[in-house]
N, C-alpha and C. Protein backbone atom coordinates (compact mmCIF):
# COMPACT_ATOMS: atom_id res chain seq x y z
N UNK A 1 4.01 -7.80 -17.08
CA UNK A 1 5.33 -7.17 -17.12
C UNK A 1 5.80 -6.75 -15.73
N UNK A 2 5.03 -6.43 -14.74
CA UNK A 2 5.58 -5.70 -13.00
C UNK A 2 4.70 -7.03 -12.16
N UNK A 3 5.59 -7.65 -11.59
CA UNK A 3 5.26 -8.68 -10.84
C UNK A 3 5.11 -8.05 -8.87
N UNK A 4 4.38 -7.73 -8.51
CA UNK A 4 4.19 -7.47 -7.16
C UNK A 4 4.09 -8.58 -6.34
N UNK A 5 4.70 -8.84 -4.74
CA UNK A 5 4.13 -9.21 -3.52
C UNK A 5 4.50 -8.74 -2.61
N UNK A 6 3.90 -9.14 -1.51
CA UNK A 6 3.56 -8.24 -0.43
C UNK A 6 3.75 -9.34 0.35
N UNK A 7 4.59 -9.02 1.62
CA UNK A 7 4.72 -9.44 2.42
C UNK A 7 4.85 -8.63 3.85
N UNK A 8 4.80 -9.13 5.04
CA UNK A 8 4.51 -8.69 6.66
C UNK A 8 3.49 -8.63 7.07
N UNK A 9 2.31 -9.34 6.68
CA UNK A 9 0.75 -9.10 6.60
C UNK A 9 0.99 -9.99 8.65
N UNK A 10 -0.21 -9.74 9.48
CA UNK A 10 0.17 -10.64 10.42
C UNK A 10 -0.90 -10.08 11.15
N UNK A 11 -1.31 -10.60 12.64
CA UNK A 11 -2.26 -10.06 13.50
C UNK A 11 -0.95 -9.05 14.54
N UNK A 12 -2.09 -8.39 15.05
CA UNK A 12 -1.49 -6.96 15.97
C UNK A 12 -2.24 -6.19 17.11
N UNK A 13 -2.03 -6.17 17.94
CA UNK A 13 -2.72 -5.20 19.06
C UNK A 13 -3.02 -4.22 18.63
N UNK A 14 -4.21 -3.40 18.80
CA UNK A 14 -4.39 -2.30 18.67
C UNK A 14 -3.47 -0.76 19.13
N UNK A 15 -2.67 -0.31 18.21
CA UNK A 15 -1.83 0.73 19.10
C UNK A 15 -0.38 0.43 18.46
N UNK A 16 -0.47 -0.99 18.57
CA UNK A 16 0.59 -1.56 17.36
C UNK A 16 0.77 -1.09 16.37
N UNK A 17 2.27 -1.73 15.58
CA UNK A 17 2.66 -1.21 14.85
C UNK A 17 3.05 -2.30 13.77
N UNK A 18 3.15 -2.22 12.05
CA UNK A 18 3.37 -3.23 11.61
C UNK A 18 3.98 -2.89 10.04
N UNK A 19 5.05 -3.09 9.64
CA UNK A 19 5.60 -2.99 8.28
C UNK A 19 5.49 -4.02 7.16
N UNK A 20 4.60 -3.24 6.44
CA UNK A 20 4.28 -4.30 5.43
C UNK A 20 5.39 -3.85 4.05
N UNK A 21 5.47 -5.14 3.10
CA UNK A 21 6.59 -4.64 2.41
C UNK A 21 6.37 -5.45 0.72
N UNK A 22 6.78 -4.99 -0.05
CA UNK A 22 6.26 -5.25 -1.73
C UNK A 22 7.38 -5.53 -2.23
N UNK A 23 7.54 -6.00 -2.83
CA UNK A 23 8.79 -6.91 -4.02
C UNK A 23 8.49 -6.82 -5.53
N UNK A 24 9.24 -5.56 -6.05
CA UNK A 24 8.44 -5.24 -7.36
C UNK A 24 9.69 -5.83 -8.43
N UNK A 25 9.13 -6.40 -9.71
CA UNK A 25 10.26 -6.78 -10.79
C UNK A 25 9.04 -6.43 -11.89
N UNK A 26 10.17 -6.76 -12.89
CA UNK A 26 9.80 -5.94 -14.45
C UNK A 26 9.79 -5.01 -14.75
N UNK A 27 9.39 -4.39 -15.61
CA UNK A 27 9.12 -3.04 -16.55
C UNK A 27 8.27 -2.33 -15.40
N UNK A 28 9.40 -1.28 -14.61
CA UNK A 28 8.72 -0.37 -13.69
C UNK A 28 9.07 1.11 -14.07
N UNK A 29 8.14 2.08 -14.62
CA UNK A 29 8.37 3.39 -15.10
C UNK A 29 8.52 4.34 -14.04
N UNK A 30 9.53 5.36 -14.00
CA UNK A 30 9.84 6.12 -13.11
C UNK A 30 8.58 7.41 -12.81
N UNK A 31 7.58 6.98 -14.10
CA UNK A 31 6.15 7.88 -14.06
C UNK A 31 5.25 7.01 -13.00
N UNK A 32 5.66 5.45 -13.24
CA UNK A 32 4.36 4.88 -12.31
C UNK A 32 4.41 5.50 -11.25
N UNK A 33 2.89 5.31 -10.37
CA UNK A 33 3.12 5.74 -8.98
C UNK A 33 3.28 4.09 -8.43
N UNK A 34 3.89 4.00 -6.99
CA UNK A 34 3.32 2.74 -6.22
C UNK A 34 2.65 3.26 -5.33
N UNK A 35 1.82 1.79 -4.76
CA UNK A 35 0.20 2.45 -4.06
C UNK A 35 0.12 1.12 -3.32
N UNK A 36 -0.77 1.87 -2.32
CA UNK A 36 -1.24 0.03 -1.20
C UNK A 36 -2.55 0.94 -1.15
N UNK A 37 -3.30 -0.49 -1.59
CA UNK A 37 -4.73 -0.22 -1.15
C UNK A 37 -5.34 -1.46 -0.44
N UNK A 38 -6.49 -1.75 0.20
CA UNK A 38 -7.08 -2.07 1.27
C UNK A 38 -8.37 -2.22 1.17
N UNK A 39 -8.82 -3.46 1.48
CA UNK A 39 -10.33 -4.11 1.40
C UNK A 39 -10.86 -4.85 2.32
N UNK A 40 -11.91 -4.36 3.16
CA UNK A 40 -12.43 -5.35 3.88
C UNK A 40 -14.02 -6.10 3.27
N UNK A 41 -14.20 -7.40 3.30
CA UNK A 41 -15.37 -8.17 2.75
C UNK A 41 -16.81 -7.00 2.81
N UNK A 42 -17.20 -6.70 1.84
CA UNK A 42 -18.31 -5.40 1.50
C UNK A 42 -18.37 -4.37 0.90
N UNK A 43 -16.86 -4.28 0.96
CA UNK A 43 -16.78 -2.53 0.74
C UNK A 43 -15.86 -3.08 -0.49
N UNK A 44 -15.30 -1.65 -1.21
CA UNK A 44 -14.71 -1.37 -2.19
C UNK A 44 -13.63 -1.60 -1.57
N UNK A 45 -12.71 -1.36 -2.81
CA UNK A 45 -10.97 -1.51 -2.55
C UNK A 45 -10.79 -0.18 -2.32
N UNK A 46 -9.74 0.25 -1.01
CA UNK A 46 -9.82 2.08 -1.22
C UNK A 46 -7.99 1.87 -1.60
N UNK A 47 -7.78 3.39 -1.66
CA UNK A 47 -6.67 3.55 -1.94
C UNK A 47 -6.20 4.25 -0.09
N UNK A 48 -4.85 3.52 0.34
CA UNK A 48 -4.40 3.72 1.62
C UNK A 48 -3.36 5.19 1.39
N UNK A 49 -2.12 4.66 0.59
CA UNK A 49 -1.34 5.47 0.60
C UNK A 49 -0.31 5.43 -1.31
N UNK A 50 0.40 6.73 -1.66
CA UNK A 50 0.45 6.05 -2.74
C UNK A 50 2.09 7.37 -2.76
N UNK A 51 2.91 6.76 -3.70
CA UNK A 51 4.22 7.70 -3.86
C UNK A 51 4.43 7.48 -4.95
N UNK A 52 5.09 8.65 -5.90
CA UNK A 52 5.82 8.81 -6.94
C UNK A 52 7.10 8.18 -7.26
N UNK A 53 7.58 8.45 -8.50
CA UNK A 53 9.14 8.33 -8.75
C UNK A 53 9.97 9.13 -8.15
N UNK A 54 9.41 10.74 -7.96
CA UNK A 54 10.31 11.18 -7.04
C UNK A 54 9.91 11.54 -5.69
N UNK A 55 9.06 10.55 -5.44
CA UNK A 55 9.31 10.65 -4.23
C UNK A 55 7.84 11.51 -3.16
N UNK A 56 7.58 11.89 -4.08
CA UNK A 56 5.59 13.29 -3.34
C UNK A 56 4.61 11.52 -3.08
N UNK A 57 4.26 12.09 -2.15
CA UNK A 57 3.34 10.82 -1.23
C UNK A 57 2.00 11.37 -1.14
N UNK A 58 1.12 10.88 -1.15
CA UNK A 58 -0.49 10.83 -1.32
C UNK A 58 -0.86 9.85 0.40
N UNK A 59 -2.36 10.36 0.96
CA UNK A 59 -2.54 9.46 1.76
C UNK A 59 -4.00 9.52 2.07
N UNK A 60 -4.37 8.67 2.27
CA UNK A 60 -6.20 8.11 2.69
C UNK A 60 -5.87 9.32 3.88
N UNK A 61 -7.25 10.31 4.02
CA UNK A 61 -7.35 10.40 5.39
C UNK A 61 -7.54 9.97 6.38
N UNK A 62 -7.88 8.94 6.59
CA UNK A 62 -7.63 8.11 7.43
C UNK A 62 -6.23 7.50 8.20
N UNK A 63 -5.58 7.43 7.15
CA UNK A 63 -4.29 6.83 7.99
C UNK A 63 -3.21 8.30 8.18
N UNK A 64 -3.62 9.40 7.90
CA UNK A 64 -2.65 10.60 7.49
C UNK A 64 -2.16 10.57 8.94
N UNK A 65 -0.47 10.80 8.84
CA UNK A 65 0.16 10.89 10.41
C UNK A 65 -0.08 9.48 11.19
N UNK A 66 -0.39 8.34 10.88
CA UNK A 66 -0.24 7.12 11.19
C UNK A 66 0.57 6.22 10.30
N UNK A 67 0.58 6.40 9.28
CA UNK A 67 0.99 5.61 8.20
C UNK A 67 2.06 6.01 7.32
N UNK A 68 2.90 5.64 7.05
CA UNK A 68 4.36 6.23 5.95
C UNK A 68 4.83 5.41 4.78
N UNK A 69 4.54 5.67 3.56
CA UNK A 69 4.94 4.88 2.53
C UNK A 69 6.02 5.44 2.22
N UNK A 70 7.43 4.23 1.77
CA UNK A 70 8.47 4.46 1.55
C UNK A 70 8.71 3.48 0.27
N UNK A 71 10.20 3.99 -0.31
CA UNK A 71 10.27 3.33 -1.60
C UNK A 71 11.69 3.46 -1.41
N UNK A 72 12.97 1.77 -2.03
CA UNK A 72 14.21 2.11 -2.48
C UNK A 72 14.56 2.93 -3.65
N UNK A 73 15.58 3.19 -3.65
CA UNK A 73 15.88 4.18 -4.69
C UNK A 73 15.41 3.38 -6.17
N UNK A 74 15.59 2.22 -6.19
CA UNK A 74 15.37 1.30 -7.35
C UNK A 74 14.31 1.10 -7.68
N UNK A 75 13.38 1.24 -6.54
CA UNK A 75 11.74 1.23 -6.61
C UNK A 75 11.69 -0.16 -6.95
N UNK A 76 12.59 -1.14 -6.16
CA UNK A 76 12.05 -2.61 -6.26
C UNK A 76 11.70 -2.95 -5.03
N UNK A 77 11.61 -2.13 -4.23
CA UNK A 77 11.05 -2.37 -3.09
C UNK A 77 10.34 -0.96 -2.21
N UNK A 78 8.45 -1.33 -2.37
CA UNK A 78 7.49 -0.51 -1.80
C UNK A 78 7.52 -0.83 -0.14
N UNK A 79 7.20 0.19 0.45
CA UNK A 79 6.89 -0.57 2.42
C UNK A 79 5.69 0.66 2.99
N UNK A 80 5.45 -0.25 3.74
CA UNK A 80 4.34 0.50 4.13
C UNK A 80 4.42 0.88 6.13
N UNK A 81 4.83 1.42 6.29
CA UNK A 81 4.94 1.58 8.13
C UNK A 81 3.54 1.78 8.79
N UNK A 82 3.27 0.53 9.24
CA UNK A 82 1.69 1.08 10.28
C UNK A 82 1.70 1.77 11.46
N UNK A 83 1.65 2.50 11.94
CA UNK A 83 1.40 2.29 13.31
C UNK A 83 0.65 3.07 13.74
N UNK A 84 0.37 2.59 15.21
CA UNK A 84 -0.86 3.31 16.09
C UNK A 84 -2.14 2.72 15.47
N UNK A 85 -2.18 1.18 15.09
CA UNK A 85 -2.67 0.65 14.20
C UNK A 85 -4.56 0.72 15.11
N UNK A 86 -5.37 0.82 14.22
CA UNK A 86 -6.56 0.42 15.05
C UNK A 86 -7.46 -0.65 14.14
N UNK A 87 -8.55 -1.20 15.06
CA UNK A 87 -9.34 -2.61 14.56
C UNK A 87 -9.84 -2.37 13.37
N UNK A 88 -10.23 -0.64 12.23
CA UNK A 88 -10.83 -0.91 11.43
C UNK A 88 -9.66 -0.66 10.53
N UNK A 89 -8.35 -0.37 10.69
CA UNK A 89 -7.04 -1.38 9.60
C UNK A 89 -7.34 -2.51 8.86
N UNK A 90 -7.87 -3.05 10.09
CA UNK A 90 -7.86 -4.67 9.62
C UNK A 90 -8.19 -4.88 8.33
N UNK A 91 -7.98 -5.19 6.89
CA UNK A 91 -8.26 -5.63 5.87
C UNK A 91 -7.04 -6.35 4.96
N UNK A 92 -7.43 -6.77 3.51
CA UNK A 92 -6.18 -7.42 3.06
C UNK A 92 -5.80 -5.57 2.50
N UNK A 93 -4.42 -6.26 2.81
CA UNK A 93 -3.67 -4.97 1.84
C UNK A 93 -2.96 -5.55 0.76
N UNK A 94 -3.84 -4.66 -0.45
CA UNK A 94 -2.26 -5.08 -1.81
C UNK A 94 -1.36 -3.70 -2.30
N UNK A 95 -0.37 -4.03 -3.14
CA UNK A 95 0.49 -3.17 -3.65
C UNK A 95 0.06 -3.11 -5.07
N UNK A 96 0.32 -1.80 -5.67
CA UNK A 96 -0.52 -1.57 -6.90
C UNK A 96 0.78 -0.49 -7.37
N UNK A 97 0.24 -1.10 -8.99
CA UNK A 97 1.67 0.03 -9.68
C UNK A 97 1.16 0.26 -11.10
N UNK A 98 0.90 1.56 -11.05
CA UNK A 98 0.35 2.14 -12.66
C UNK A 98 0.86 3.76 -12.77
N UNK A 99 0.55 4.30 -14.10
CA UNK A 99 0.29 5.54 -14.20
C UNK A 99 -1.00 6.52 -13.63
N UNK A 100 -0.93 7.12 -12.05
CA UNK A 100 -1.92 6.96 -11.49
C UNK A 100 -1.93 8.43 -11.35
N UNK A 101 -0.73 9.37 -12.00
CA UNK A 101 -1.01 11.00 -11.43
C UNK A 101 -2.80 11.80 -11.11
N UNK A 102 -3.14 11.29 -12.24
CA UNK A 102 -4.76 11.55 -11.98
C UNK A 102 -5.44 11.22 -10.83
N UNK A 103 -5.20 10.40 -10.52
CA UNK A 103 -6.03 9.66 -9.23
C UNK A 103 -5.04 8.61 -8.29
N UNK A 104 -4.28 9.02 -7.40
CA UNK A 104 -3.29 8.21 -7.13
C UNK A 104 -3.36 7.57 -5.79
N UNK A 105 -4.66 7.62 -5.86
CA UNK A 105 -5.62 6.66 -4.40
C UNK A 105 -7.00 5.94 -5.39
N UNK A 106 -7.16 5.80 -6.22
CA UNK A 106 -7.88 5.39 -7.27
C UNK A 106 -7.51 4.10 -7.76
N UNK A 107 -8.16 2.72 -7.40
CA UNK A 107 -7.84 1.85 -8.10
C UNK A 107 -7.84 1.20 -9.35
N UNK A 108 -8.77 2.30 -10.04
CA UNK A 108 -8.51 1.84 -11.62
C UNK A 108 -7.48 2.51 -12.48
N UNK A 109 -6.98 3.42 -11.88
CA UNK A 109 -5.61 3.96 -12.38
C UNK A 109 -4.21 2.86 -12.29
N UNK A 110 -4.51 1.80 -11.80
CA UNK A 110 -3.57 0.97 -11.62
C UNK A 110 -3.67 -0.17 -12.06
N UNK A 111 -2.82 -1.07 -12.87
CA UNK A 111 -2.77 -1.80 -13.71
C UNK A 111 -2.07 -3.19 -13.46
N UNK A 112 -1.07 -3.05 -12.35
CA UNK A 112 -0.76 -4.31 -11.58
C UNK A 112 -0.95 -4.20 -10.36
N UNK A 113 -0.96 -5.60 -9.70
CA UNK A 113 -1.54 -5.95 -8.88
C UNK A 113 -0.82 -7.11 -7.81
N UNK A 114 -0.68 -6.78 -6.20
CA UNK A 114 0.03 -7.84 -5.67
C UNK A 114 -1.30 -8.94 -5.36
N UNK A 115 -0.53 -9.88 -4.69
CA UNK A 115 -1.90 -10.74 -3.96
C UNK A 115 -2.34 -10.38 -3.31
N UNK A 116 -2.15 -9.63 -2.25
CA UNK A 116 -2.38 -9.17 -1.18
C UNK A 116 -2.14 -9.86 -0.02
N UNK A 117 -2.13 -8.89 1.37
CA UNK A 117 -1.26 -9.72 2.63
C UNK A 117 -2.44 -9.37 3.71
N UNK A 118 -3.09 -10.09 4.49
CA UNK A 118 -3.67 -10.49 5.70
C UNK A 118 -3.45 -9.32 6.33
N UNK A 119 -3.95 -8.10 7.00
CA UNK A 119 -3.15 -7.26 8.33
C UNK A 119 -4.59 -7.57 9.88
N UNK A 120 -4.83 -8.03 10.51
CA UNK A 120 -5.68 -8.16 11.53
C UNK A 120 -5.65 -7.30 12.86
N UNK A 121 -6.34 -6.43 13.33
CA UNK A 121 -5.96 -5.25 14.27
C UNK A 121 -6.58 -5.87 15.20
N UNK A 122 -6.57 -5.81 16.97
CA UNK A 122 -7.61 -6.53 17.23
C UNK A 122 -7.34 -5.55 18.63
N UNK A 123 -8.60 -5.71 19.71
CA UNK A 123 -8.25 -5.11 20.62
C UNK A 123 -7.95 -5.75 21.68
């Protein structure tokens, strides 16, 4: 029913900056949260950053004060602002959209799923 992708995935200097961006259609509830989460080969999928319908934002400590998730009013379009990017960024990032108030950096709270987009940090 919520079709996600993600696009702006790309390589980047360290320090750089990079906007990644989601293309949401279907049955999208003004309860879902949207969310970008992030995997590099080993580890788990974490949760990066994640926002409501109206708008209250969640964020990995890690990227807190580096990173800004934004949403159109229509919520058909998620974005993600990198910057001050560093080498352990580097992973795929996807866009994720569920009923996630419980856990809204939690990837099993989320129920769709983009492909995910390439981001490469390098120094």
């Amino acid at each position: 029913q919520v079709h996600l992708v993600e696009s702006g995935g790309g390589s980047v200097q360290a320090g750089g900056s990079l906007r990644l961006s989601c293309a949401a259609s279907g049955s999208i509830s003004r309860r879902f949260l949207l969310a970008w989460f992030r995997q590099v080969p080993g580890k788990e999928r974490e949760g990066v950053a994640a926002i409501t319908g109206g708008g209250t934002t969640y964020y990995a400590d890690s990227v807190k004060g580096r990173f800004i998730i934004s949403q159109d009013n229509a919520r058909n379009s998620l974005y993600l602002q990198m910057n001050t990017l560093k080498p352990e960024d580097t992973a795929i990032y996807y866009c994720a959209a569920g009923y996630a108030l419980n856990g809204p950096l939690r990837s099993s709270y989320y129920d769709s799923w983009g492909q995910g987009t390439q981001v490469t940090v390098s120094t």
